[in-house]
Protein backbone atom coordinates (compact mmCIF):
# COMPACT_ATOMS: atom_id res chain seq x y z
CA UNK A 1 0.00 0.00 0.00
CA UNK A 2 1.50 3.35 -0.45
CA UNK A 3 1.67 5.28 2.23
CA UNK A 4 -0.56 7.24 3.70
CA UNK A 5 -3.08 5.36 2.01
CA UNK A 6 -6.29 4.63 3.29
CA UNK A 7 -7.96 0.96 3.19
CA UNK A 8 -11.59 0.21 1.92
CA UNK A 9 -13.83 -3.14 1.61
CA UNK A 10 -16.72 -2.90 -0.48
CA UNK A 11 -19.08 -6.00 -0.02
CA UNK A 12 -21.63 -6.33 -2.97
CA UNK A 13 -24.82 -7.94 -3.54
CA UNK A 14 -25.39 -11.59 -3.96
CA UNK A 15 -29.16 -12.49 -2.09
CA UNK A 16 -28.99 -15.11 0.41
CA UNK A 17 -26.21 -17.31 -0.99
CA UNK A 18 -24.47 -14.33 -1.59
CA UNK A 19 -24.44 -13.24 2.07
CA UNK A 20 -23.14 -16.90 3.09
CA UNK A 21 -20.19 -16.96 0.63
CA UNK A 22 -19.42 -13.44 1.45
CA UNK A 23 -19.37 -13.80 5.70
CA UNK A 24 -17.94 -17.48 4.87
CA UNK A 25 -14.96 -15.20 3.22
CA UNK A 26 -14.51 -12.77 5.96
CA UNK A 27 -14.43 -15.35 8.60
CA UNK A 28 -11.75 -17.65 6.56
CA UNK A 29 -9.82 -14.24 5.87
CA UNK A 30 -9.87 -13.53 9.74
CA UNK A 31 -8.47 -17.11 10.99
CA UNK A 32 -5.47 -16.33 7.97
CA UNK A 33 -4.97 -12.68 9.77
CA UNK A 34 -6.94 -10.27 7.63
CA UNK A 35 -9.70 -9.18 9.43
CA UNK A 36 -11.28 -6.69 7.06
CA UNK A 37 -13.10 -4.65 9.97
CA UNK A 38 -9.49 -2.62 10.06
CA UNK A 39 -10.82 -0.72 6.82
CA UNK A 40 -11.16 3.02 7.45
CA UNK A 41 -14.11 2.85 4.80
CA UNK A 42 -16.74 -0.55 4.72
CA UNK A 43 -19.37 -0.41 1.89
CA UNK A 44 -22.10 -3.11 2.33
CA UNK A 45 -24.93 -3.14 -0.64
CA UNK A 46 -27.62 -5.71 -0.28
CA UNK A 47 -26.30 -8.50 0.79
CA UNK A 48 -23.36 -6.70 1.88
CA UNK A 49 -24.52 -4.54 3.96
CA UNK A 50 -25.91 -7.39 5.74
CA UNK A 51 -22.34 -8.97 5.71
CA UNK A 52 -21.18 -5.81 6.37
CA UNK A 53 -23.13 -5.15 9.59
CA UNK A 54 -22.17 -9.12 10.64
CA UNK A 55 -18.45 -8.14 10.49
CA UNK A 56 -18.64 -4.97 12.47
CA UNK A 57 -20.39 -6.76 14.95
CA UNK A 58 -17.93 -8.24 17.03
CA UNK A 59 -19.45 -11.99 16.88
CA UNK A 60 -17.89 -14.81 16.02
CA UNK A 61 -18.81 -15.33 12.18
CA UNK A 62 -17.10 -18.80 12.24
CA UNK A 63 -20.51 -19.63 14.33
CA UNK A 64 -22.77 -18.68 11.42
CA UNK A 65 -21.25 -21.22 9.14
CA UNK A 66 -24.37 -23.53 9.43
CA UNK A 67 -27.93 -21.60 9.94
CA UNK A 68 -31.53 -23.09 10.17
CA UNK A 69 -33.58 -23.01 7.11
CA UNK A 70 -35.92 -20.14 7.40
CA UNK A 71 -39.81 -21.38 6.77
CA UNK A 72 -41.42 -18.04 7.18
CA UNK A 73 -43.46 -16.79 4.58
CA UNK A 74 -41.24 -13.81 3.44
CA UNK A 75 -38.68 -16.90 2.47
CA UNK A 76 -40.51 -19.05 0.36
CA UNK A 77 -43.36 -16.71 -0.57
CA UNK A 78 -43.37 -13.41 -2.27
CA UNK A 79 -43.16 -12.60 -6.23
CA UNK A 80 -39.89 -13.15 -7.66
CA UNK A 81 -41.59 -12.15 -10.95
CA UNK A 82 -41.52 -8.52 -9.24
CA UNK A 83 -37.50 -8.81 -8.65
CA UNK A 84 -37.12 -9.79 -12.36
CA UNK A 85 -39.44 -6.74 -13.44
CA UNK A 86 -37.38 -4.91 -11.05
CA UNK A 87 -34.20 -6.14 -12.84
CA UNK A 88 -35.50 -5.37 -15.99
CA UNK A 89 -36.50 -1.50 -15.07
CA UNK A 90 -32.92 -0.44 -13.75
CA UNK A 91 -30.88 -2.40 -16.53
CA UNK A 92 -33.19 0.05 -18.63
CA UNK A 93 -33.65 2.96 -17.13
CA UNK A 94 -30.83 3.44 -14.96
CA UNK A 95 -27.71 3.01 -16.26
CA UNK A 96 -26.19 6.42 -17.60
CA UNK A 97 -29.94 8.07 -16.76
CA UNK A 98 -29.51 11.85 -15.22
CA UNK A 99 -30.20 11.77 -11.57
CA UNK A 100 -33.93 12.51 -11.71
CA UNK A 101 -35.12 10.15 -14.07
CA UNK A 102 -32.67 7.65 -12.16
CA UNK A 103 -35.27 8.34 -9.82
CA UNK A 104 -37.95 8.12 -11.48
CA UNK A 105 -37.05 4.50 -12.62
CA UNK A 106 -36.54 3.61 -8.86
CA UNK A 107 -40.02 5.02 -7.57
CA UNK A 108 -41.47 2.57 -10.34
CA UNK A 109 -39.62 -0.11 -8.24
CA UNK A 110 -40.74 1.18 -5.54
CA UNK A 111 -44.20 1.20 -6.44
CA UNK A 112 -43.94 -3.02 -7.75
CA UNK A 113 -42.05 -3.38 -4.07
CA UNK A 114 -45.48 -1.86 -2.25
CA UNK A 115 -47.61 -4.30 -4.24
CA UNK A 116 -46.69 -7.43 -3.33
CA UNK A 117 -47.95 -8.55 0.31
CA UNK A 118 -45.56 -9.69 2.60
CA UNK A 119 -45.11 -9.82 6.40
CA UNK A 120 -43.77 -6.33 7.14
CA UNK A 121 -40.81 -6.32 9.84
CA UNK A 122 -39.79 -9.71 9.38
CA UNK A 123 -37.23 -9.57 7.32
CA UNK A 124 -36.07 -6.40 9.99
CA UNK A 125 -36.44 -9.01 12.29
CA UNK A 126 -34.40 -11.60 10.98
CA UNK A 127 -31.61 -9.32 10.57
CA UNK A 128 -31.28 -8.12 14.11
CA UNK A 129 -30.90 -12.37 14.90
CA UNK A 130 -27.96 -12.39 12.14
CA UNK A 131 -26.52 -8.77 12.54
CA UNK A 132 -27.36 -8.41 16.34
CA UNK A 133 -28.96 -4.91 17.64
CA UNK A 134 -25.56 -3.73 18.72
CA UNK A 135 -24.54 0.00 17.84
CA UNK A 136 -22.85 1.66 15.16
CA UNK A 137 -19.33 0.77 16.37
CA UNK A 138 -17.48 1.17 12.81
CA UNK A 139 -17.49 5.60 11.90
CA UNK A 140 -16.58 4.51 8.52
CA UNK A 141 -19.83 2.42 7.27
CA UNK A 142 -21.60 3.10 5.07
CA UNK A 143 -24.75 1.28 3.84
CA UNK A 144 -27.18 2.31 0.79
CA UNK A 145 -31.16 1.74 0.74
CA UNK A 146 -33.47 3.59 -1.97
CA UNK A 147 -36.44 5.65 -0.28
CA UNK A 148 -40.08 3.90 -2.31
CA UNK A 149 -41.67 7.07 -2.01
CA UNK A 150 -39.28 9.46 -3.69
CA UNK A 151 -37.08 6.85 -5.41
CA UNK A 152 -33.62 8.75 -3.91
CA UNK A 153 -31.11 7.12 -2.97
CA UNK A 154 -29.54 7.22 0.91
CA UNK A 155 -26.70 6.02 2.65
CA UNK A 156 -26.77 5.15 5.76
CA UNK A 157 -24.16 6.02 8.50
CA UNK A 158 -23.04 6.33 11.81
CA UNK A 159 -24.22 10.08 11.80
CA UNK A 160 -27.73 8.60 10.98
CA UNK A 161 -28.82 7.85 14.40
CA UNK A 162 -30.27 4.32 12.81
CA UNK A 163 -28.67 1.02 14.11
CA UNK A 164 -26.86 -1.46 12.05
CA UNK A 165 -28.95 -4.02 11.47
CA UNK A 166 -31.85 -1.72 10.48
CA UNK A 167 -29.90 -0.39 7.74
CA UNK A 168 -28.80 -3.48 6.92
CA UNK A 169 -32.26 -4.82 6.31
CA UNK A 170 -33.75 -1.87 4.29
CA UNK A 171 -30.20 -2.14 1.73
CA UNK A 172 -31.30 -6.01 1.47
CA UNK A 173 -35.15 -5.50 0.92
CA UNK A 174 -34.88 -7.38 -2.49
CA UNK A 175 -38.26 -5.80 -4.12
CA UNK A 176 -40.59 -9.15 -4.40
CA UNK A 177 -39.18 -11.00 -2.00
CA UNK A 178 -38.84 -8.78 1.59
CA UNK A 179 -41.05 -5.93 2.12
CA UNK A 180 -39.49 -2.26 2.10
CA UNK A 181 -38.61 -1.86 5.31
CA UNK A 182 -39.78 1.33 7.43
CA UNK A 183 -36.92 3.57 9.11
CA UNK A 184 -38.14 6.75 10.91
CA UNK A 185 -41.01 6.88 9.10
CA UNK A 186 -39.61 5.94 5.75
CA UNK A 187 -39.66 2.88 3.75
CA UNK A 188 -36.75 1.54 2.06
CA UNK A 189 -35.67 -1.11 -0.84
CA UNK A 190 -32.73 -2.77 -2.05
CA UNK A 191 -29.79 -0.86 -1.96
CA UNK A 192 -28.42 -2.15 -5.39
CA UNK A 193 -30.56 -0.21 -7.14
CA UNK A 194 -28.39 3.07 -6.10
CA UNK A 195 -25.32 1.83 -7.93
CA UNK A 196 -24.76 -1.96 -8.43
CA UNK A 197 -21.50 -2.23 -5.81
CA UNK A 198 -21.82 1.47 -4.84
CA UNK A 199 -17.78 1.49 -5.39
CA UNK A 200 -17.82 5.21 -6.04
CA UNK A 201 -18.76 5.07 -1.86
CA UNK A 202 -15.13 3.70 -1.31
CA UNK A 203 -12.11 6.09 0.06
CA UNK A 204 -8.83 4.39 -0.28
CA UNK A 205 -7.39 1.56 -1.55
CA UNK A 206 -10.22 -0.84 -2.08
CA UNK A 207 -10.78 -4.60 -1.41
CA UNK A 208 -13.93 -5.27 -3.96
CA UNK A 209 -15.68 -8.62 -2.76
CA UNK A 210 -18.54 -9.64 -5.88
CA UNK A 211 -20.60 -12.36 -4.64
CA UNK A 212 -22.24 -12.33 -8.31
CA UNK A 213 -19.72 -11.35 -10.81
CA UNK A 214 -20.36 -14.36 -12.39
CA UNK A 215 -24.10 -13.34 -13.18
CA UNK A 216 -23.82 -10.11 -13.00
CA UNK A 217 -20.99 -8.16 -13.13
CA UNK A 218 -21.08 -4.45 -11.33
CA UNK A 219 -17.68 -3.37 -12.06
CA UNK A 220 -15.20 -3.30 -9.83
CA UNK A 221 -14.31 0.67 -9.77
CA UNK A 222 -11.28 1.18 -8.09
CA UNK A 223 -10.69 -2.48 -7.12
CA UNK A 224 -6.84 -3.03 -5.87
CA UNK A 225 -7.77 -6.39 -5.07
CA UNK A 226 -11.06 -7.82 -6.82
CA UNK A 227 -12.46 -11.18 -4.83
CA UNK A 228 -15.42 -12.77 -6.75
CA UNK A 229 -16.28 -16.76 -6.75
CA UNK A 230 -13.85 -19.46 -8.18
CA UNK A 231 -15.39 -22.22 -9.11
CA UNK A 232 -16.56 -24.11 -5.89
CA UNK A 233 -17.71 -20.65 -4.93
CA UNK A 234 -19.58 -20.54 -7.64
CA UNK A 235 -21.07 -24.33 -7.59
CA UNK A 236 -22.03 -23.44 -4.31
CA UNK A 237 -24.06 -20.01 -5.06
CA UNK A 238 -25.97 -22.11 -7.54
CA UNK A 239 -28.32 -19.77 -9.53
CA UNK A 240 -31.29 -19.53 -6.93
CA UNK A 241 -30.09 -16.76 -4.71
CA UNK A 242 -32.52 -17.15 -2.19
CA UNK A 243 -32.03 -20.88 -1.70
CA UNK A 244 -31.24 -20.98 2.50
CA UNK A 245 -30.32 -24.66 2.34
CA UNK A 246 -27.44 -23.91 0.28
CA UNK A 247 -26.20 -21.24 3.19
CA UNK A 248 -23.42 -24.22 4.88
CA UNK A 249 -22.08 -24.93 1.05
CA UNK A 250 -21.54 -21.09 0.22
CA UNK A 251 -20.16 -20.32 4.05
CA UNK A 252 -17.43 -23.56 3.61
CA UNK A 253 -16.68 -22.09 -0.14
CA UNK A 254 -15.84 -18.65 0.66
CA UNK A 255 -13.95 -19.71 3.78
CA UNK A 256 -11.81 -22.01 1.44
CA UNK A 257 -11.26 -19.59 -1.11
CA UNK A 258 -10.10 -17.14 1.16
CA UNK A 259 -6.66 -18.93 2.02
CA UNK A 260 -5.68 -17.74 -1.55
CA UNK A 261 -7.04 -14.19 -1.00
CA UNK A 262 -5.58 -13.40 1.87
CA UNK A 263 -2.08 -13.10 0.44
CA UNK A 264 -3.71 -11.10 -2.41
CA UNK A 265 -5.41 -8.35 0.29
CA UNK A 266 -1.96 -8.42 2.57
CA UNK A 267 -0.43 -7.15 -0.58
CA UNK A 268 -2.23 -4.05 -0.44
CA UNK A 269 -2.90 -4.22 3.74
């Protein structure tokens, strides 16, 4: 690292499978030496926020390699039909789009998000069990989520006043599949929608982990070290994103992978 150079993770999005591999990753990087919580600057997007808030936590993420499978209704119910018009919308209308009709595209995701009836707070709820309710202990966080009503997009810090795991679950409120979750009032969707990885967020010399690369490639902006799936990673992930029962496989793969990219991030550490 040159010096006087600042360090920055940016964890990206990658659903439920995603969020396994990724906190599988972290953990294997921490028992190698590299615990990635050092960072000045932490970007978590979707998924990675929620892997994001798990690794500022302070718990022992070797203890989430193996989680129940989770029978609630927001799990196994919902419209994924919504998250692939979703998809659809900002691949269209996004993209190079000036601000406001970037917005504009996002209310209309917004507006599919409200229309599909799901149990509101659980998903909030099942983020405080994985994140814990602890406080914003990390000054450099930082955590997008798009407001439904006005289609802008937020980041969420420490300044906010809102606690980890509640920002968490409004950047992972995958439009079909978890109901927008309310936050002072507000309702909030999927953070991906801001900027795919949300890279430009990133001070420093940046560690760029891309659960889905391999589907979906966000770019990996000013990557010094870019981490995405080999290929057990990527056997693992499978291509349904919200599948729980894979969540051991991913965890195992990303903690296996990350004996090689340690030495890459140490480089640069």
């Amino acid at each position: 690292m040159r010096t006087g150079e600042s360090r920055a993770v940016v964890l990206g999005p990658g659903g439920v499978v995603g969020t396994a591999w990724s906190v599988g990753l972290m953990h294997g990087l921490r028992e190698a030496g590299v615990d990635l919580a050092e960072a000045e600057t932490i970007v978590g997007t979707s998924a990675g926020a929620i892997a994001a808030g798990m690794l500022i936590s302070g718990q022992d993420l070797g203890a989430q390699a193996t989680r129940p499978t989770p029978t609630e209704p927001e799990q196994s119910g919902g419209d994924p039909g919504v998250m692939v018009q979703a998809m659809a919308l900002a691949r269209a209308g996004l993209g190079e789009a000036e601000e406001g009709r970037r917005d504009e595209v996002r209310r209309e995701i917004g507006r599919l998000a409200m229309g599909v009836e799901l149990p509101v707070g659980l998903h909030l709820e099942r983020m405080r069990g994985l994140v814990g309710a602890g406080e914003w202990s990390h000054g450099g966080l930082r955590i997008p989520a798009i407001d439904v009503e006005t289609g802008a997009a937020v980041v969420f810090t420490a300044e906010d006043g809102v606690l980890p795991y509640e920002a968490a679950a409004a950047s992972s409120a995958i439009p079909g599949l978890m109901a927008p979750v309310e936050i002072g009032g507000r309702r909030y969707f999927d953070g991906g929608f801001r900027n795919g990885l949300s890279t430009d967020l990133a001070e420093g010399a940046a560690v760029v982990i891309e659960p889905l690369a391999h589907f979906m490639p966000g770019g990996a902006g000013n990557a010094r070290v870019h981490i995405v799936p080999d290929e057990a990673g990527r056997a693992a992930i499978g291509t349904d994103f919200a599948d729980a029962t894979r969540w051991a496989d991913c965890f195992a793969a990303g903690a296996a992978q990350a004996v090689r990219a340690a030495d890459e991030i140490r480089a640069i550490w």
